[in-house]
PDB file of N, CA and C in Angstrom:
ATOM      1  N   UNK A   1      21.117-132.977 157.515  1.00  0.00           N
ATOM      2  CA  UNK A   1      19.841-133.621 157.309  1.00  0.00           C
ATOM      3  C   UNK A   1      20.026-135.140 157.414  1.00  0.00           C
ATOM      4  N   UNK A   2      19.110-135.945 157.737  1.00  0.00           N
ATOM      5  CA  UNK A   2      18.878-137.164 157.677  1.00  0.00           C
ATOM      6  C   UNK A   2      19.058-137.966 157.105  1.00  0.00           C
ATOM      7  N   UNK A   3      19.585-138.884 156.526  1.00  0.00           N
ATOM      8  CA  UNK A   3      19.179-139.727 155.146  1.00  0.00           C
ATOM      9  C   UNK A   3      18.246-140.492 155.425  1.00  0.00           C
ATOM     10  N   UNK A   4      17.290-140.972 154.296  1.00  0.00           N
ATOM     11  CA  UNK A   4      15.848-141.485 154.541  1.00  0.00           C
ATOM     12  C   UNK A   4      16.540-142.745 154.077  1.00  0.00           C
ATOM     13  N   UNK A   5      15.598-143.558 154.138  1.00  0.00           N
ATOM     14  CA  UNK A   5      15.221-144.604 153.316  1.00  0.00           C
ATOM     15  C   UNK A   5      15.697-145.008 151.633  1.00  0.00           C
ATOM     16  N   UNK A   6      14.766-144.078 151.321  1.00  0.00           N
ATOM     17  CA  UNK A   6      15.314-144.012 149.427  1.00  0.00           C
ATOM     18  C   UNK A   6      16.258-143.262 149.601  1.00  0.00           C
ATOM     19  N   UNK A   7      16.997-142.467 150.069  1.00  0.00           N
ATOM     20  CA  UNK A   7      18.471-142.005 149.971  1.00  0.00           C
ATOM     21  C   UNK A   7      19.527-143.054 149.882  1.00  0.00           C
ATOM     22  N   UNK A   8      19.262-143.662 151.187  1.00  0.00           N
ATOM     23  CA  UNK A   8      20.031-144.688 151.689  1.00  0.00           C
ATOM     24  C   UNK A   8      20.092-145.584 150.428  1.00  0.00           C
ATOM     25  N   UNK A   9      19.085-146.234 149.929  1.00  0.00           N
ATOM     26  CA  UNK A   9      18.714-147.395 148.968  1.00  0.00           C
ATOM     27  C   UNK A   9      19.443-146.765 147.293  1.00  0.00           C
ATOM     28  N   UNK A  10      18.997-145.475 147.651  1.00  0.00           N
ATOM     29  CA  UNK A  10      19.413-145.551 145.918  1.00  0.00           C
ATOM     30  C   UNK A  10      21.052-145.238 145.421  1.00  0.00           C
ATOM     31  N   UNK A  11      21.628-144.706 146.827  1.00  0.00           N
ATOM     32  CA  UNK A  11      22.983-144.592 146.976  1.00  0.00           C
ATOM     33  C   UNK A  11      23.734-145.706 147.044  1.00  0.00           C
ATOM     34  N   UNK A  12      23.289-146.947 147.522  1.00  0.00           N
ATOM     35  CA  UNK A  12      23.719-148.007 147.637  1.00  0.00           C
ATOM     36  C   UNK A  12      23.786-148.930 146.243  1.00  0.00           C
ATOM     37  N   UNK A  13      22.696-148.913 145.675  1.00  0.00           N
ATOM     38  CA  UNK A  13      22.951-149.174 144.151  1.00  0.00           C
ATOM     39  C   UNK A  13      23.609-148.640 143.370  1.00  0.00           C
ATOM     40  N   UNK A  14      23.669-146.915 143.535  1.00  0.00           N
ATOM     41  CA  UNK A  14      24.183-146.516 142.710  1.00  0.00           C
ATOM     42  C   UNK A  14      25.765-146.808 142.956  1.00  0.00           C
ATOM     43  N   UNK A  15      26.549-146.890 144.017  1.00  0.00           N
ATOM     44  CA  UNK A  15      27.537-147.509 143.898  1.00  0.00           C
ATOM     45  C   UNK A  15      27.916-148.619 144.062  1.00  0.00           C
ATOM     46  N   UNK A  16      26.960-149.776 144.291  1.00  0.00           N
ATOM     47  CA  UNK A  16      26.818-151.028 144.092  1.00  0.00           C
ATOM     48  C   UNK A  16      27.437-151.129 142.158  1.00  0.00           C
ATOM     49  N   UNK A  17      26.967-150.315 141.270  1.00  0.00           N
ATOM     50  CA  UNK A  17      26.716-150.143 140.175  1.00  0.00           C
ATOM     51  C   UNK A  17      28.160-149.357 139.403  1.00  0.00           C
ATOM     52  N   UNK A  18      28.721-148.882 140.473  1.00  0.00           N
ATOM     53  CA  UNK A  18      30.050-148.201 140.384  1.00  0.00           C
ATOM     54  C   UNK A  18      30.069-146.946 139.642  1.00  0.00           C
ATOM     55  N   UNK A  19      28.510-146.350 139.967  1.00  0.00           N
ATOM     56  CA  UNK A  19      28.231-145.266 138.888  1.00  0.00           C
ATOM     57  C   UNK A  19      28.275-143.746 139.922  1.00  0.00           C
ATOM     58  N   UNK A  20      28.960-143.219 138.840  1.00  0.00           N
ATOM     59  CA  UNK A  20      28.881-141.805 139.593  1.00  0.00           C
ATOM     60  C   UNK A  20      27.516-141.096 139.504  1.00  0.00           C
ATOM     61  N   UNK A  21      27.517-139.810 140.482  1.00  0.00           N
ATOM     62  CA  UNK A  21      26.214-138.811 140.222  1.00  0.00           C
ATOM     63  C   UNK A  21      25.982-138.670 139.056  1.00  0.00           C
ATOM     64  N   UNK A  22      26.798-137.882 138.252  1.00  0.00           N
ATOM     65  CA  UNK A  22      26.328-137.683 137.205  1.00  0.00           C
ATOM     66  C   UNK A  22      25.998-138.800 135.948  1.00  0.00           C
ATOM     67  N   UNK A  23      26.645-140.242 136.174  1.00  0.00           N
ATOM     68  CA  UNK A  23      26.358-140.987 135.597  1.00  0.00           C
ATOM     69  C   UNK A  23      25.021-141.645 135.621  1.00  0.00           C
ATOM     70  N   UNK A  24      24.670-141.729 136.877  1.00  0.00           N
ATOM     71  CA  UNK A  24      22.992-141.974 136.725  1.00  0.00           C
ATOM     72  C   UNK A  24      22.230-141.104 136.806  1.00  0.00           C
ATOM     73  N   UNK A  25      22.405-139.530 136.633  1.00  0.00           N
ATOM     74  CA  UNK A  25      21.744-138.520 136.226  1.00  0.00           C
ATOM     75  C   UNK A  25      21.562-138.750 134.524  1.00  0.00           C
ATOM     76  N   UNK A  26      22.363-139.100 134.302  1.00  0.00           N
ATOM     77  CA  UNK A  26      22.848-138.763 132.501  1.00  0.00           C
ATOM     78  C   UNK A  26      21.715-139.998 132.066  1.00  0.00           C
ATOM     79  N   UNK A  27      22.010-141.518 132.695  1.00  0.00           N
ATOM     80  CA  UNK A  27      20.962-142.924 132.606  1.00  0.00           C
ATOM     81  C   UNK A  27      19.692-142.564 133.007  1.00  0.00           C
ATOM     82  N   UNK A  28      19.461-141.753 133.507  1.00  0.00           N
ATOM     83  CA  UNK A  28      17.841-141.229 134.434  1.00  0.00           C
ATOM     84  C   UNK A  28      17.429-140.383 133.611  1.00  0.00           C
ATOM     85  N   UNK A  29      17.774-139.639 133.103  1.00  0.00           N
ATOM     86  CA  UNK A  29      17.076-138.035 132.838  1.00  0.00           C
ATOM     87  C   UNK A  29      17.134-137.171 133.830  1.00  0.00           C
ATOM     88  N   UNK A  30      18.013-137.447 134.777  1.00  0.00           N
ATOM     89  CA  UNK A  30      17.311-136.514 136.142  1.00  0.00           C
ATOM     90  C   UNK A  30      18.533-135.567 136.837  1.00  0.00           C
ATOM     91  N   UNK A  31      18.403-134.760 137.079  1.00  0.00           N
ATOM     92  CA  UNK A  31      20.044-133.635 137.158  1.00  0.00           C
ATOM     93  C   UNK A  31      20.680-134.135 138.693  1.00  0.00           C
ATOM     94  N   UNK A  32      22.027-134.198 138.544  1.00  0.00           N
ATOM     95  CA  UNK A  32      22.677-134.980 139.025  1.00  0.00           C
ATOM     96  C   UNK A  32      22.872-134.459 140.545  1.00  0.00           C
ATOM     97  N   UNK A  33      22.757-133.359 140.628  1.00  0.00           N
ATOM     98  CA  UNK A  33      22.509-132.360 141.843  1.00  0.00           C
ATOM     99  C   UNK A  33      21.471-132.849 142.695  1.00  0.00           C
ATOM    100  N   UNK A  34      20.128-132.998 141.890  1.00  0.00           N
ATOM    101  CA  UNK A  34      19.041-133.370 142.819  1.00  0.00           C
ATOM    102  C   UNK A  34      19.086-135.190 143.524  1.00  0.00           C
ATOM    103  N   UNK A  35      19.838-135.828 142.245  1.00  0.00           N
ATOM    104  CA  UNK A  35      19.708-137.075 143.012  1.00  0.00           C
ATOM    105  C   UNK A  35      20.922-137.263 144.614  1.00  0.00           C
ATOM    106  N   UNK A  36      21.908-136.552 144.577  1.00  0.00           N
ATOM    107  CA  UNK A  36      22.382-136.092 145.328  1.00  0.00           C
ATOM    108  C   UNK A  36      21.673-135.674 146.371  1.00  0.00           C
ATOM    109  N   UNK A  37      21.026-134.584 146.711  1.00  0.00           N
ATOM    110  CA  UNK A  37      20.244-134.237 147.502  1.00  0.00           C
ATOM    111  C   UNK A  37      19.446-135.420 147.856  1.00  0.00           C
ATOM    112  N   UNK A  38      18.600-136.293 146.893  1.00  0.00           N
ATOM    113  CA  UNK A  38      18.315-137.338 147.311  1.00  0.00           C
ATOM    114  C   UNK A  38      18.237-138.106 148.348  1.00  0.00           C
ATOM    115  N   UNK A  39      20.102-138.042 147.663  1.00  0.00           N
ATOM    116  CA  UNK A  39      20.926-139.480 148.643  1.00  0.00           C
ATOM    117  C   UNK A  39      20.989-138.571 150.169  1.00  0.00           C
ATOM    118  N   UNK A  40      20.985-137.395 149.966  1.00  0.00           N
ATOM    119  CA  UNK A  40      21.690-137.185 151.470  1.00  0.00           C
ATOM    120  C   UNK A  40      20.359-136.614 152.040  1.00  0.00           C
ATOM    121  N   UNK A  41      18.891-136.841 151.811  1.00  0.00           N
ATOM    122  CA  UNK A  41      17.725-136.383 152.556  1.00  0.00           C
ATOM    123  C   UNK A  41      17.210-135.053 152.450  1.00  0.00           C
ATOM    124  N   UNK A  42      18.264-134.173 151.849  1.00  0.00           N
ATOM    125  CA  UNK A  42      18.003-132.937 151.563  1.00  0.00           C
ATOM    126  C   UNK A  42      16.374-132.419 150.859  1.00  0.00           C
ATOM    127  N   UNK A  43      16.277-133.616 150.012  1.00  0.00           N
ATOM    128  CA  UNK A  43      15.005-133.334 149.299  1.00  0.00           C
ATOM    129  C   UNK A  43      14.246-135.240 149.718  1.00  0.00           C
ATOM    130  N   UNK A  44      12.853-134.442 149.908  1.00  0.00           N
ATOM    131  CA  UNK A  44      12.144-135.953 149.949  1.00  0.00           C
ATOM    132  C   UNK A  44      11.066-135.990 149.120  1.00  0.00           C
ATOM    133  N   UNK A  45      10.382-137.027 149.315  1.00  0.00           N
ATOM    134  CA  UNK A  45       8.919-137.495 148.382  1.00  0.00           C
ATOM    135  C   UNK A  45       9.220-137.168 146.679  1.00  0.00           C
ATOM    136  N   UNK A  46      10.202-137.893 145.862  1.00  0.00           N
ATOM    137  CA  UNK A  46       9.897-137.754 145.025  1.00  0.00           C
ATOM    138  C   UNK A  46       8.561-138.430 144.316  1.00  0.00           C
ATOM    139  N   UNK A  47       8.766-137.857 142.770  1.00  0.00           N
ATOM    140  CA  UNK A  47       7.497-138.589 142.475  1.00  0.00           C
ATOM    141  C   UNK A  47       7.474-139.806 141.586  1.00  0.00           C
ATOM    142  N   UNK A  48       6.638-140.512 141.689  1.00  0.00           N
ATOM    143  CA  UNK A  48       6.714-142.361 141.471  1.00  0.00           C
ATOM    144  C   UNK A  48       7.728-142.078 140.320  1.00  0.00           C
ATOM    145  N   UNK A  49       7.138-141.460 139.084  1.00  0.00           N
ATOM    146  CA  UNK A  49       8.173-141.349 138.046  1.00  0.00           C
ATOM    147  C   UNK A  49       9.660-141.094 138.087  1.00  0.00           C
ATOM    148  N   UNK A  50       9.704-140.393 138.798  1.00  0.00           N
ATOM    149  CA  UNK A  50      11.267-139.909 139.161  1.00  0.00           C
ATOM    150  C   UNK A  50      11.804-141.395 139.593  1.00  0.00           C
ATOM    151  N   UNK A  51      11.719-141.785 140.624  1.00  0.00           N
ATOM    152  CA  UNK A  51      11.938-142.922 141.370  1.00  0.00           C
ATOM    153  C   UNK A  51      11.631-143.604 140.451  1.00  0.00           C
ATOM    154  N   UNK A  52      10.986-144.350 139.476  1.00  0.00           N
ATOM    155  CA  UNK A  52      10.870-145.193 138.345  1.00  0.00           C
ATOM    156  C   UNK A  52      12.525-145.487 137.675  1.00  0.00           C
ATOM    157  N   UNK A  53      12.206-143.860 137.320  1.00  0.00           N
ATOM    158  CA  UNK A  53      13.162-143.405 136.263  1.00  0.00           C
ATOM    159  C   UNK A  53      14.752-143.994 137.281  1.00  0.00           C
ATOM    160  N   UNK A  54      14.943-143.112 138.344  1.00  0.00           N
ATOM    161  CA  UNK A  54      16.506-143.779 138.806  1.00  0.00           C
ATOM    162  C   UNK A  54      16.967-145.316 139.260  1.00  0.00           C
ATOM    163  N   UNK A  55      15.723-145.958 139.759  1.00  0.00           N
ATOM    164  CA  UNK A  55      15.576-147.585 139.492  1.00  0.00           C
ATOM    165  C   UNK A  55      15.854-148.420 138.493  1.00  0.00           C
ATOM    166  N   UNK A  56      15.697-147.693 137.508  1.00  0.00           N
ATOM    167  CA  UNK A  56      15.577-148.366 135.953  1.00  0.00           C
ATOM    168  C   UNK A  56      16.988-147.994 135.621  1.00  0.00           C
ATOM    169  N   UNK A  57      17.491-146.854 135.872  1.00  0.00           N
ATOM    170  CA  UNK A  57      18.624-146.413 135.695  1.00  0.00           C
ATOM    171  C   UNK A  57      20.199-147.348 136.628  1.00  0.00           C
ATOM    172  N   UNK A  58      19.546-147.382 137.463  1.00  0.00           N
ATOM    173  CA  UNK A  58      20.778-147.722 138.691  1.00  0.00           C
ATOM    174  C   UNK A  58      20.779-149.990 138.177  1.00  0.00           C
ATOM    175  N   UNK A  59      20.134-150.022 137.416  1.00  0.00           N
ATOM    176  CA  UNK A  59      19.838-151.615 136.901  1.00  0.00           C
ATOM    177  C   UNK A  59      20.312-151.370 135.526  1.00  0.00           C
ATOM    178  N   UNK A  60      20.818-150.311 135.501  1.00  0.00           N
ATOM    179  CA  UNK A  60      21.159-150.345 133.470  1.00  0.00           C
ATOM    180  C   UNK A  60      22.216-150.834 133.453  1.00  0.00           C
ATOM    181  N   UNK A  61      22.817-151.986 132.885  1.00  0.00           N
ATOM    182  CA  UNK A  61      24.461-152.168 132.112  1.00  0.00           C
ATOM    183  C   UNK A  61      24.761-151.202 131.603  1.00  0.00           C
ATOM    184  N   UNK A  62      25.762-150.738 132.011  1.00  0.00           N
ATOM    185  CA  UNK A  62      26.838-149.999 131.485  1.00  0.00           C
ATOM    186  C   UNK A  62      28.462-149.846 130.540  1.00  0.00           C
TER     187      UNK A  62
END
């Protein structure tokens, strides 16, 4: 599959951030599997909240 856009973007922070999957699953609320899928296009259009939620997450001090 493709990587989109927000795949691309949120993968890049997230290791901009030096954080693993499950580490910004655990900062998000959000299961670490799906942001995965995410990153690699597998799944698209999340919803604003979701995307809120891993933004806010991928900017957290750790």
């Amino acid at each position: 599959m493709p990587q989109t856009g927000l795949g691309v973007a949120l993968k890049t922070l997230r290791e901009r951030r030096t954080l693993s999957l499950r580490e910004i699953g655990q900062l998000s609320s959000v299961d670490h599997a799906y942001v995965h899928r995410l990153e690699t296009g597998e799944k698209t259009n999340p919803s604003q909240d979701l995307v809120e939620k891993l933004f806010v997450a991928s900017l957290t001090i750790v």
